[in-house]
PDB file of N, CA and C in Angstrom:
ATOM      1  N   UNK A   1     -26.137  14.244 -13.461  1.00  0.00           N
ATOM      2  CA  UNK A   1     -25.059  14.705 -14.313  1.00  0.00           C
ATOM      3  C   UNK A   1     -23.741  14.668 -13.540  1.00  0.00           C
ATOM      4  N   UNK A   2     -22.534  14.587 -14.252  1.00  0.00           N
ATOM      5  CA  UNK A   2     -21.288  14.790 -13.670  1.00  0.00           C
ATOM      6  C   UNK A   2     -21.067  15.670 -12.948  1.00  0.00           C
ATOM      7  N   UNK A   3     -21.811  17.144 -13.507  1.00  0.00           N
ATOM      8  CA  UNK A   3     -21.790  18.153 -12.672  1.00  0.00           C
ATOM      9  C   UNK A   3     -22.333  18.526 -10.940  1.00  0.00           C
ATOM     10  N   UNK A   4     -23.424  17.710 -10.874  1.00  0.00           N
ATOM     11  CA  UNK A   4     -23.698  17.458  -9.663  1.00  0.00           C
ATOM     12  C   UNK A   4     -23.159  16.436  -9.010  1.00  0.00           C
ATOM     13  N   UNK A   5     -22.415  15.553  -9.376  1.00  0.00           N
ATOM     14  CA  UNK A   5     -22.180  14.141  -8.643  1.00  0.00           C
ATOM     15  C   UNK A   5     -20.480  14.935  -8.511  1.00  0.00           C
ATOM     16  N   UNK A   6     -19.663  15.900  -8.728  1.00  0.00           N
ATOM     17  CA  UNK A   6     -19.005  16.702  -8.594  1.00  0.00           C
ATOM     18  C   UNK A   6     -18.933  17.690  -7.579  1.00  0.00           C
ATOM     19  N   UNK A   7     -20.260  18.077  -7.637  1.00  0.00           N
ATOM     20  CA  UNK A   7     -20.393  18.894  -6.242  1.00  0.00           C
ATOM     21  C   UNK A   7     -20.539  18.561  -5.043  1.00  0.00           C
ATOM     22  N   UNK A   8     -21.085  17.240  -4.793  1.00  0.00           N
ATOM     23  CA  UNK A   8     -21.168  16.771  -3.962  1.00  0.00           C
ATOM     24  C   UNK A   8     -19.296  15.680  -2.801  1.00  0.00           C
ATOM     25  N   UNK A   9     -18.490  15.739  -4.241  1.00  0.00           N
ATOM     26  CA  UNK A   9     -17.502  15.184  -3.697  1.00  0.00           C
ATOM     27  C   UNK A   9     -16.681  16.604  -2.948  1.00  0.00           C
ATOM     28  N   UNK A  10     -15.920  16.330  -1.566  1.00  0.00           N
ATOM     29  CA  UNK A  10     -14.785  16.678  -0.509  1.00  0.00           C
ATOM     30  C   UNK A  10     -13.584  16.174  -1.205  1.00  0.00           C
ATOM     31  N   UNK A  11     -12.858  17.043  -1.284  1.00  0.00           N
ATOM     32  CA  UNK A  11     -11.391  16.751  -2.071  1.00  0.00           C
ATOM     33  C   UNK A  11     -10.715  17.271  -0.728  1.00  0.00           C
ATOM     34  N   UNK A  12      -9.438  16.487  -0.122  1.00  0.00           N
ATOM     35  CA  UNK A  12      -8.332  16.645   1.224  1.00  0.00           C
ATOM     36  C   UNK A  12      -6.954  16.459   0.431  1.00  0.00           C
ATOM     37  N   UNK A  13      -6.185  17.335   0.001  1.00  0.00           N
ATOM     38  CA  UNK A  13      -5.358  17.747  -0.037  1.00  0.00           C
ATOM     39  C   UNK A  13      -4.295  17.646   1.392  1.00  0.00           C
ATOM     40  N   UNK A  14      -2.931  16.838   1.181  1.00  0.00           N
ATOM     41  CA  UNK A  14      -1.911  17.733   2.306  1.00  0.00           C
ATOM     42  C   UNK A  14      -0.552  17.814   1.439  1.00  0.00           C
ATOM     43  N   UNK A  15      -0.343  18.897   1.284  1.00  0.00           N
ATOM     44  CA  UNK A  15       0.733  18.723   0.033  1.00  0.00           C
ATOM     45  C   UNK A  15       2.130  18.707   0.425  1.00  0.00           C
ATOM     46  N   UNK A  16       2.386  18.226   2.119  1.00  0.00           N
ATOM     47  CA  UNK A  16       3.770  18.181   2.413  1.00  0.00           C
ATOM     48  C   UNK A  16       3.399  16.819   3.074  1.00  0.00           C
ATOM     49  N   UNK A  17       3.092  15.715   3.265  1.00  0.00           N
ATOM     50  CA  UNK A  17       2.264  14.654   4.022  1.00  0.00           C
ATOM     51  C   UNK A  17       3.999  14.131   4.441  1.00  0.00           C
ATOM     52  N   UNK A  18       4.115  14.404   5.666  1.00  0.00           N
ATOM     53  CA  UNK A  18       6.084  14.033   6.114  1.00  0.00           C
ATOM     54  C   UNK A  18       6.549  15.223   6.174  1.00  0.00           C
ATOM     55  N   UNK A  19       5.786  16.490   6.982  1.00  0.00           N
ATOM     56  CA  UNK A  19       6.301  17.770   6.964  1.00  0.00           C
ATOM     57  C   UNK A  19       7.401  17.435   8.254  1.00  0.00           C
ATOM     58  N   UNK A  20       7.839  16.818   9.070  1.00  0.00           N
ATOM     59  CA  UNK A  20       9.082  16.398   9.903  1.00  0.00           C
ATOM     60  C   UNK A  20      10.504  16.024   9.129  1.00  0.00           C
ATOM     61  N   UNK A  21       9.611  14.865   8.300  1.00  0.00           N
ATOM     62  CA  UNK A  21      10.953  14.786   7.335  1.00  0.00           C
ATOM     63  C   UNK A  21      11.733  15.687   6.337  1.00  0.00           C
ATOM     64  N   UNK A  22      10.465  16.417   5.353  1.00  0.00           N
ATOM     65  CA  UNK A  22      10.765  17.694   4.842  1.00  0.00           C
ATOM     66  C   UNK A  22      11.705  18.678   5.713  1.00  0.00           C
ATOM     67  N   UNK A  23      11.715  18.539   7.003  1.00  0.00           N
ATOM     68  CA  UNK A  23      12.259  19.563   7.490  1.00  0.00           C
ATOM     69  C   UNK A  23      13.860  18.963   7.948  1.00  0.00           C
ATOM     70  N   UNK A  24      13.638  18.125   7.870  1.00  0.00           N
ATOM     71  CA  UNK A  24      14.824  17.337   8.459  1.00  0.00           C
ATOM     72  C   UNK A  24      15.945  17.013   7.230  1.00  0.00           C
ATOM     73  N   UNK A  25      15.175  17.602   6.065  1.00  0.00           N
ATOM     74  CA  UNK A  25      16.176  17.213   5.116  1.00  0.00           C
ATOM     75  C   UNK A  25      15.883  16.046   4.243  1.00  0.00           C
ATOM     76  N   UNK A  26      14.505  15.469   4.730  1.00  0.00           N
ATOM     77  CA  UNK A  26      14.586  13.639   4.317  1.00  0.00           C
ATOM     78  C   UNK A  26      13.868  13.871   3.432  1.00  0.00           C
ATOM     79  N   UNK A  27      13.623  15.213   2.002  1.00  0.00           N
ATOM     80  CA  UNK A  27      12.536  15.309   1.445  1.00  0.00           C
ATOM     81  C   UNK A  27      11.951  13.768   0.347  1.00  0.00           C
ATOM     82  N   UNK A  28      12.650  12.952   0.366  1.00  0.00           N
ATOM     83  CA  UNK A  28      12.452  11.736  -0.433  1.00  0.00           C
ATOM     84  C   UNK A  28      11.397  10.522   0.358  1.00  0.00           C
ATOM     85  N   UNK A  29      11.200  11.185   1.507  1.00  0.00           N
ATOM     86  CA  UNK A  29      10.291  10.430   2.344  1.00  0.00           C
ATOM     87  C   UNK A  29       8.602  10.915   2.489  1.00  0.00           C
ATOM     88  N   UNK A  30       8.888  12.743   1.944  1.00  0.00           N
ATOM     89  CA  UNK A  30       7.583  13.025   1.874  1.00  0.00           C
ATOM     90  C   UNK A  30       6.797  13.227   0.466  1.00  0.00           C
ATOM     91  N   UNK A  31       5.441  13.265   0.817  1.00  0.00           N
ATOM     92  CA  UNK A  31       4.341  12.771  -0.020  1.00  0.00           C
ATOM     93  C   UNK A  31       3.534  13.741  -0.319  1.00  0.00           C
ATOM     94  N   UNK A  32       2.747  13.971  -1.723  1.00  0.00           N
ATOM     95  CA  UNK A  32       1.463  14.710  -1.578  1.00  0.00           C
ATOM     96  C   UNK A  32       0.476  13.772  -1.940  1.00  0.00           C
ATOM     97  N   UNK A  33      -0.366  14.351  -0.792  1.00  0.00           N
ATOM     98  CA  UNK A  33      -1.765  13.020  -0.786  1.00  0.00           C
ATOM     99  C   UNK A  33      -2.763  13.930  -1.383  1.00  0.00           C
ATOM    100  N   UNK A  34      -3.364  13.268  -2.182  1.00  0.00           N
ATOM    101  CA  UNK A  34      -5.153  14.067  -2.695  1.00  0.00           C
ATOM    102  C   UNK A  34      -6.027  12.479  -2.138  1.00  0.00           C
ATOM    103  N   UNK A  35      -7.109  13.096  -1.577  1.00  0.00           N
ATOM    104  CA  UNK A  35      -8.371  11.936  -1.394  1.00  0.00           C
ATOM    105  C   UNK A  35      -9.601  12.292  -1.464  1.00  0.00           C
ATOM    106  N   UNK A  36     -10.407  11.796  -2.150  1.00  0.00           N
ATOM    107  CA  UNK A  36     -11.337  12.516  -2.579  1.00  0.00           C
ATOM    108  C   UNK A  36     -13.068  11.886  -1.592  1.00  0.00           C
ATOM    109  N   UNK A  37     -13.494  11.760  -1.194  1.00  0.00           N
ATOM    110  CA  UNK A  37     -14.692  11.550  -0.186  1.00  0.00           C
ATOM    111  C   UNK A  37     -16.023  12.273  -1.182  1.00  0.00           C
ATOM    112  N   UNK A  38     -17.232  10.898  -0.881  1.00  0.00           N
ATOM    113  CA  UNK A  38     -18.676  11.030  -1.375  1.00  0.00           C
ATOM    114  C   UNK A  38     -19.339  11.898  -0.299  1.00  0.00           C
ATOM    115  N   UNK A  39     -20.232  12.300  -0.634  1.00  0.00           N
ATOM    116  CA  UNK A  39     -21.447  13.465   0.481  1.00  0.00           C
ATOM    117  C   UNK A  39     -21.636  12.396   2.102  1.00  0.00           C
ATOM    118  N   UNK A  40     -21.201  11.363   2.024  1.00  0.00           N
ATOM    119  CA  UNK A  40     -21.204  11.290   3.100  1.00  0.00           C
ATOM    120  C   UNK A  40     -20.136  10.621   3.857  1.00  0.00           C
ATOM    121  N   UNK A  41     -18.596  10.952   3.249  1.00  0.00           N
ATOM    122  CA  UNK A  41     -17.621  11.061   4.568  1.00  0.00           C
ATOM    123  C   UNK A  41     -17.063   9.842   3.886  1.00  0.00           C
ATOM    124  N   UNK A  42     -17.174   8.959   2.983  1.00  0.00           N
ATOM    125  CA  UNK A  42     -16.890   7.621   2.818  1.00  0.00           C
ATOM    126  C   UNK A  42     -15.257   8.101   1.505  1.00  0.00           C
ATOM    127  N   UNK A  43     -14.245   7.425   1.813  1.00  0.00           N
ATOM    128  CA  UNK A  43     -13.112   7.596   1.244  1.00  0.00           C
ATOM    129  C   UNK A  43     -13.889   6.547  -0.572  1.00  0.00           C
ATOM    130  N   UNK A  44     -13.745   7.579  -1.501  1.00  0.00           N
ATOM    131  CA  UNK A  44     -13.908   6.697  -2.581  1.00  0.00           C
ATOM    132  C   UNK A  44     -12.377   6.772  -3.608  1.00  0.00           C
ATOM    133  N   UNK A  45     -11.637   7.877  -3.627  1.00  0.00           N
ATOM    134  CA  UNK A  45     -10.470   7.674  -4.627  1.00  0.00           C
ATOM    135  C   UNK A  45      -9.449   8.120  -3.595  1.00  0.00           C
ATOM    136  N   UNK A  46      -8.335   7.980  -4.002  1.00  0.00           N
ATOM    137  CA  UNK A  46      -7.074   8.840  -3.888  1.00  0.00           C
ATOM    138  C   UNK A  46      -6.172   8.734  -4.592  1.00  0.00           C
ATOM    139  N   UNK A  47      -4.597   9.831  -4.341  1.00  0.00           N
ATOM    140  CA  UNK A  47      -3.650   9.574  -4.977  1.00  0.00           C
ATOM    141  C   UNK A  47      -2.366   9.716  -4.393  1.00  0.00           C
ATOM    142  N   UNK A  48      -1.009   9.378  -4.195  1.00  0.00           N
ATOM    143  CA  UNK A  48       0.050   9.630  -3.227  1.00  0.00           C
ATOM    144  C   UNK A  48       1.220   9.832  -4.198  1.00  0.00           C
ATOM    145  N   UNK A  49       1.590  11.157  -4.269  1.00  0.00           N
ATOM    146  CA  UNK A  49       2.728  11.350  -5.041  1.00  0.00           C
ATOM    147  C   UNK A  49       3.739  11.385  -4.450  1.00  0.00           C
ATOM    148  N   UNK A  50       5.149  11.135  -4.475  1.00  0.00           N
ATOM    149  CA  UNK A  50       6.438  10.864  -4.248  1.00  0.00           C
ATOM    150  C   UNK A  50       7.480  11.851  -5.095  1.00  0.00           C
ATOM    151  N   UNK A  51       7.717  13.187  -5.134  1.00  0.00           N
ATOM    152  CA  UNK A  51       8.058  13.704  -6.090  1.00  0.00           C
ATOM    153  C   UNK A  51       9.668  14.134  -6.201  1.00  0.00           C
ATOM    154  N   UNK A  52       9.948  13.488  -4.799  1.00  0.00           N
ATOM    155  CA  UNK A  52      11.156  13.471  -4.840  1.00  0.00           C
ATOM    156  C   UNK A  52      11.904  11.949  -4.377  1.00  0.00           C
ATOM    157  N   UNK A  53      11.156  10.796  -4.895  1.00  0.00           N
ATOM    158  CA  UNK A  53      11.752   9.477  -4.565  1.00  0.00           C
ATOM    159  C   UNK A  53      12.834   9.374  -5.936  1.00  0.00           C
ATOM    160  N   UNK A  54      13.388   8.298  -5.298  1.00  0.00           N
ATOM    161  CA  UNK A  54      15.270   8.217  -6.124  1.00  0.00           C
ATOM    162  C   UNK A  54      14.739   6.616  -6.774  1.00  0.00           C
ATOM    163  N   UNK A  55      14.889   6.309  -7.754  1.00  0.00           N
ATOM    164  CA  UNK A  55      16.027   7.048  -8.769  1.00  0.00           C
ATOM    165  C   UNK A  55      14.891   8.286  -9.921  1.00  0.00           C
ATOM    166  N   UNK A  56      13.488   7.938  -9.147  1.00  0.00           N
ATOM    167  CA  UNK A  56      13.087   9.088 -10.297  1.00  0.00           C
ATOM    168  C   UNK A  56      11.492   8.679  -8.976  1.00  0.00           C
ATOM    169  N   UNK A  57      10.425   9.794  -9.171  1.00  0.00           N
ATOM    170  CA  UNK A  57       9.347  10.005  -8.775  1.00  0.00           C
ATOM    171  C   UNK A  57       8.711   8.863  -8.486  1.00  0.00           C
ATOM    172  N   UNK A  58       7.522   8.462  -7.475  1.00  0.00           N
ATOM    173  CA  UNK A  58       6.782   7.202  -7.325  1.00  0.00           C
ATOM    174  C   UNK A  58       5.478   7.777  -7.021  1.00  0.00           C
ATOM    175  N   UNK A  59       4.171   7.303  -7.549  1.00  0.00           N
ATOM    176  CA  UNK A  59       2.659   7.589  -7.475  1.00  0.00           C
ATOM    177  C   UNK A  59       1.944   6.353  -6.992  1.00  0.00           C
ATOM    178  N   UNK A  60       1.324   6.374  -6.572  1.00  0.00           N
ATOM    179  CA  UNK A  60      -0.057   4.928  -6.581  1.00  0.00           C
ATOM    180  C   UNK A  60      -1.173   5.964  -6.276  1.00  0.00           C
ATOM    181  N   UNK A  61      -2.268   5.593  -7.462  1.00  0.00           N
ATOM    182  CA  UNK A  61      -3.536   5.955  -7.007  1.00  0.00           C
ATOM    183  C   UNK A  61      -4.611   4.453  -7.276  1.00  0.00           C
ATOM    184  N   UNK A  62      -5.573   4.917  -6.342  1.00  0.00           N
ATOM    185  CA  UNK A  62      -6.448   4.124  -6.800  1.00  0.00           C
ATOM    186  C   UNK A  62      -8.267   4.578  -6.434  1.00  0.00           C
ATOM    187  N   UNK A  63      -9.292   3.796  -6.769  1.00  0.00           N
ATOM    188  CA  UNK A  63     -10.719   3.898  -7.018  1.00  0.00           C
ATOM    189  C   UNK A  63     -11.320   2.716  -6.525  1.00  0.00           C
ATOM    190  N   UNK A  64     -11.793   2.164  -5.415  1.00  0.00           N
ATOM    191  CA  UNK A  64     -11.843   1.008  -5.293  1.00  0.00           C
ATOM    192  C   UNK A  64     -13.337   0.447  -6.394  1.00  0.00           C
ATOM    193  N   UNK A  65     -14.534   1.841  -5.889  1.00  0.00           N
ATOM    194  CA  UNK A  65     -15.639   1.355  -6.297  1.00  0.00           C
ATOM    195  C   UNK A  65     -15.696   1.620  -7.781  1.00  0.00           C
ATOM    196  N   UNK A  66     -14.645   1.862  -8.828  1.00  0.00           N
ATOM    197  CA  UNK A  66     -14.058   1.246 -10.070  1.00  0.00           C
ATOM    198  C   UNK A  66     -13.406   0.562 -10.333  1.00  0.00           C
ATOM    199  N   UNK A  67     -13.268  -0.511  -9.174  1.00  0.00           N
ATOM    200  CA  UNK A  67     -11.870  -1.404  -9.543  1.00  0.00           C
ATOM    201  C   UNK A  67     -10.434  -1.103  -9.889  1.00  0.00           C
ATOM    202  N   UNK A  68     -10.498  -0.137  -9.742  1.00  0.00           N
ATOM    203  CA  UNK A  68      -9.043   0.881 -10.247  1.00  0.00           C
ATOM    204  C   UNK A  68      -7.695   1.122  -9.107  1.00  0.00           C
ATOM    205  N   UNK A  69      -6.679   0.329  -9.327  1.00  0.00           N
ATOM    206  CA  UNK A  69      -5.589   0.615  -8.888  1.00  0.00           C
ATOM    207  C   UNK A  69      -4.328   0.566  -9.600  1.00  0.00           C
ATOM    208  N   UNK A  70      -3.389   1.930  -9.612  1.00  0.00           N
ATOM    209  CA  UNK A  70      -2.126   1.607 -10.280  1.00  0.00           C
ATOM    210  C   UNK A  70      -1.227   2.009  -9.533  1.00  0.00           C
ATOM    211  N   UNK A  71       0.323   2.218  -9.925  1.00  0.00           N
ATOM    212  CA  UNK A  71       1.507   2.874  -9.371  1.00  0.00           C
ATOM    213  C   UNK A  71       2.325   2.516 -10.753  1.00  0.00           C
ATOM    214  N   UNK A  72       3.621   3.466 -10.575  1.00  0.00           N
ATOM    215  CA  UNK A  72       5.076   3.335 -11.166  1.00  0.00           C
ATOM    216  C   UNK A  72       6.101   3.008 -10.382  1.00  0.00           C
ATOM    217  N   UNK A  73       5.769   2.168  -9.456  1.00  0.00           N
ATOM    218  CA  UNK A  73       7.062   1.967  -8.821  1.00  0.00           C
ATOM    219  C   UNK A  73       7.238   0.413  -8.877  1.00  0.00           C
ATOM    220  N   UNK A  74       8.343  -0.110  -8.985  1.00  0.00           N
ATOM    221  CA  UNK A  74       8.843  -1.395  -9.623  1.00  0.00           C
ATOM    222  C   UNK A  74       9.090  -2.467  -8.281  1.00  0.00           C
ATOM    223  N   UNK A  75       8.402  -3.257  -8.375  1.00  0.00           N
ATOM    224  CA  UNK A  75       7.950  -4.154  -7.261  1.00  0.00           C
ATOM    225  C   UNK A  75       9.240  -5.580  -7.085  1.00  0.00           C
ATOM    226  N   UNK A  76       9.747  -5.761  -6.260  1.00  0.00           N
ATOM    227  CA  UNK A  76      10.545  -6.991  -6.979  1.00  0.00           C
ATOM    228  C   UNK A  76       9.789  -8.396  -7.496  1.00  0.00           C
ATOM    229  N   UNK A  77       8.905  -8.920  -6.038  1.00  0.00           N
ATOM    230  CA  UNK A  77       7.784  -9.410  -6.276  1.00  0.00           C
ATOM    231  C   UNK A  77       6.712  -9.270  -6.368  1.00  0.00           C
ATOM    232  N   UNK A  78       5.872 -10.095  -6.224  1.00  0.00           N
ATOM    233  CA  UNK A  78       4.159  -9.897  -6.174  1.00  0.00           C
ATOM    234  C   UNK A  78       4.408 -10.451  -4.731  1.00  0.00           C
ATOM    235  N   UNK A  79       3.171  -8.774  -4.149  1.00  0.00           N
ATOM    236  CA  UNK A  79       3.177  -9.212  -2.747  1.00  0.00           C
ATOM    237  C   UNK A  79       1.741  -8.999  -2.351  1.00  0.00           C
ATOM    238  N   UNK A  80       0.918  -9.532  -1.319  1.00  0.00           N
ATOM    239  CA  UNK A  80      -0.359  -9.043  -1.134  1.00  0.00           C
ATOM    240  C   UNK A  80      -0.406  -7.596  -0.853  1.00  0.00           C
ATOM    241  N   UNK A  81      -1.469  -7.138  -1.283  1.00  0.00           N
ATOM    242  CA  UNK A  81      -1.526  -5.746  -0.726  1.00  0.00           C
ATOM    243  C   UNK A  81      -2.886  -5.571   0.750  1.00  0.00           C
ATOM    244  N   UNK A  82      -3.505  -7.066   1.010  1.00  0.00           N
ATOM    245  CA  UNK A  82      -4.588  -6.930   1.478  1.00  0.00           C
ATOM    246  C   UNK A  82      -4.195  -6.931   3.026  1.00  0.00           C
ATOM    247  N   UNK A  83      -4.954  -5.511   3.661  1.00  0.00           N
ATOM    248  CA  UNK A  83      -4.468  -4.763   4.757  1.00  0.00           C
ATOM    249  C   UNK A  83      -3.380  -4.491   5.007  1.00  0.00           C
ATOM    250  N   UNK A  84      -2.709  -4.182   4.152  1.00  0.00           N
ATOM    251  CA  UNK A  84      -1.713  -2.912   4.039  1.00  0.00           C
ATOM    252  C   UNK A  84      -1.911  -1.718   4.304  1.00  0.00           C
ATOM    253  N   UNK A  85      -0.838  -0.754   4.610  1.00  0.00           N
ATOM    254  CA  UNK A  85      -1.016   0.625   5.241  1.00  0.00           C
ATOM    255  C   UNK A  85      -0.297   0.889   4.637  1.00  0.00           C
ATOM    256  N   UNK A  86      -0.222   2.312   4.006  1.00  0.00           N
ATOM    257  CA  UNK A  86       1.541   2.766   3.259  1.00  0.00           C
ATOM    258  C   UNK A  86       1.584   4.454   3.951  1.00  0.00           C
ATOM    259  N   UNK A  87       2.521   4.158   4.803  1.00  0.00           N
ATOM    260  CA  UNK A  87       2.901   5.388   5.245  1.00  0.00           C
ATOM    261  C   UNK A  87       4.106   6.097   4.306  1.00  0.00           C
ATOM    262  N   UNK A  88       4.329   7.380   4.953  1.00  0.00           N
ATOM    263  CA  UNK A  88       5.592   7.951   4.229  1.00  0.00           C
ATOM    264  C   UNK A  88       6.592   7.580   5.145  1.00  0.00           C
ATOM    265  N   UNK A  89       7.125   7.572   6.102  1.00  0.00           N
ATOM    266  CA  UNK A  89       7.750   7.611   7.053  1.00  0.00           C
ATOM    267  C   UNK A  89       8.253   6.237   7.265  1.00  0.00           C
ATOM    268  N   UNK A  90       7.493   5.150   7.292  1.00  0.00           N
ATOM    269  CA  UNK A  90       7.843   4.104   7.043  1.00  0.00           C
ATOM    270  C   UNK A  90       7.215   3.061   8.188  1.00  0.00           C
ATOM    271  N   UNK A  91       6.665   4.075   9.528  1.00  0.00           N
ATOM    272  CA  UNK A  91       6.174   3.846  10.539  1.00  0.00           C
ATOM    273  C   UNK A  91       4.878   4.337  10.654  1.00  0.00           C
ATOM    274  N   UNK A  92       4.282   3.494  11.580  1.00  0.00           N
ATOM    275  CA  UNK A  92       2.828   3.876  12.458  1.00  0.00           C
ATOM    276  C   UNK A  92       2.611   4.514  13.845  1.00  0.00           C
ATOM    277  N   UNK A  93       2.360   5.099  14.052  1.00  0.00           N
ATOM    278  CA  UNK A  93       2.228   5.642  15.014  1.00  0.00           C
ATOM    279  C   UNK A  93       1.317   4.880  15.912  1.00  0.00           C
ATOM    280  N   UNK A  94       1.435   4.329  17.850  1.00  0.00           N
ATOM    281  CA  UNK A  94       0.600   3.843  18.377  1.00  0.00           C
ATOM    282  C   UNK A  94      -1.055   3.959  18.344  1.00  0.00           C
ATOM    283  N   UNK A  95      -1.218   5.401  17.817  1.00  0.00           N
ATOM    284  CA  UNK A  95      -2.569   5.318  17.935  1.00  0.00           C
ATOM    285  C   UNK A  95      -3.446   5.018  17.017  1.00  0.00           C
ATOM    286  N   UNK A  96      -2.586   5.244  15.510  1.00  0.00           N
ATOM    287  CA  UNK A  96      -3.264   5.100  14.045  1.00  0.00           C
ATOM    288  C   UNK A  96      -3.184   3.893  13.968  1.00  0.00           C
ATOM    289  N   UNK A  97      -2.455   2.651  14.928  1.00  0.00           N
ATOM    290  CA  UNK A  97      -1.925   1.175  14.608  1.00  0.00           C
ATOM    291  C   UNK A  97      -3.425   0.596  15.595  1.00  0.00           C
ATOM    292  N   UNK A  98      -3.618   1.725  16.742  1.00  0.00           N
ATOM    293  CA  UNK A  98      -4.933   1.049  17.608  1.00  0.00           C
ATOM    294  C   UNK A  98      -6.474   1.195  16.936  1.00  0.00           C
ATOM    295  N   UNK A  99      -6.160   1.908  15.660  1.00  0.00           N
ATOM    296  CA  UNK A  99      -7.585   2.233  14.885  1.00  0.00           C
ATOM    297  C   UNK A  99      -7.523   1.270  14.052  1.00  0.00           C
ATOM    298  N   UNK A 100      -6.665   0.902  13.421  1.00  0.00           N
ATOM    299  CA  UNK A 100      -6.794   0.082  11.948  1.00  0.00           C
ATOM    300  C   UNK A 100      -6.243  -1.623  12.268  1.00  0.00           C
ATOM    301  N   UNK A 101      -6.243  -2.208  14.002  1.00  0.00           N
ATOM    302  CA  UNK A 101      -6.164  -3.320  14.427  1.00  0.00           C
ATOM    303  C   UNK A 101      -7.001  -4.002  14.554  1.00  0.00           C
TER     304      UNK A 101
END
């Protein structure tokens, strides 16, 4: 049932994700992330809200093992998204760049 396949999901919440920038004033740079993880640790959904991006709010969530990805934010082109990273900040940090190389 839904109800058990529910209990078993880890929901990670960080609801200031750019708490440097928040503080710095740059609140248009920070994010609230939800990600949701199966019983065993494996990332299956998320979502990244933008609630103070200009000229109005920006989201992307997606589901991979539903095929499911969207956003509202207006792309100029079509660009690959395959191994992409989307930070808030705009940068990687040396050590998160030595995990995902």
């Amino acid at each position: 049932s839904n109800e058990t396949y529910y209990a078993k999901l880890t929901v990670f919440i960080d609801p200031i994700d750019g708490t440097r920038e928040f503080s710095n004033g740059k609140g248009e740079q920070c994010s609230i992330c939800i990600g949701f993880a199966d019983e065993h640790g494996k990332a299956i959904a998320g979502v990244v809200y933008r609630p103070l991006s200009k000229p109005s709010p920006t989201w992307v969530a997606g589901a991979k093992s539903e095929g499911y990805a969207s956003h509202n934010f207006e792309e100029e082109e079509e660009q690959s998204t395959t191994g992409a990273v989307l930070s808030t900040n705009g940068s990687i940090s040396p050590f998160v760049e030595s995990l995902i190389a």
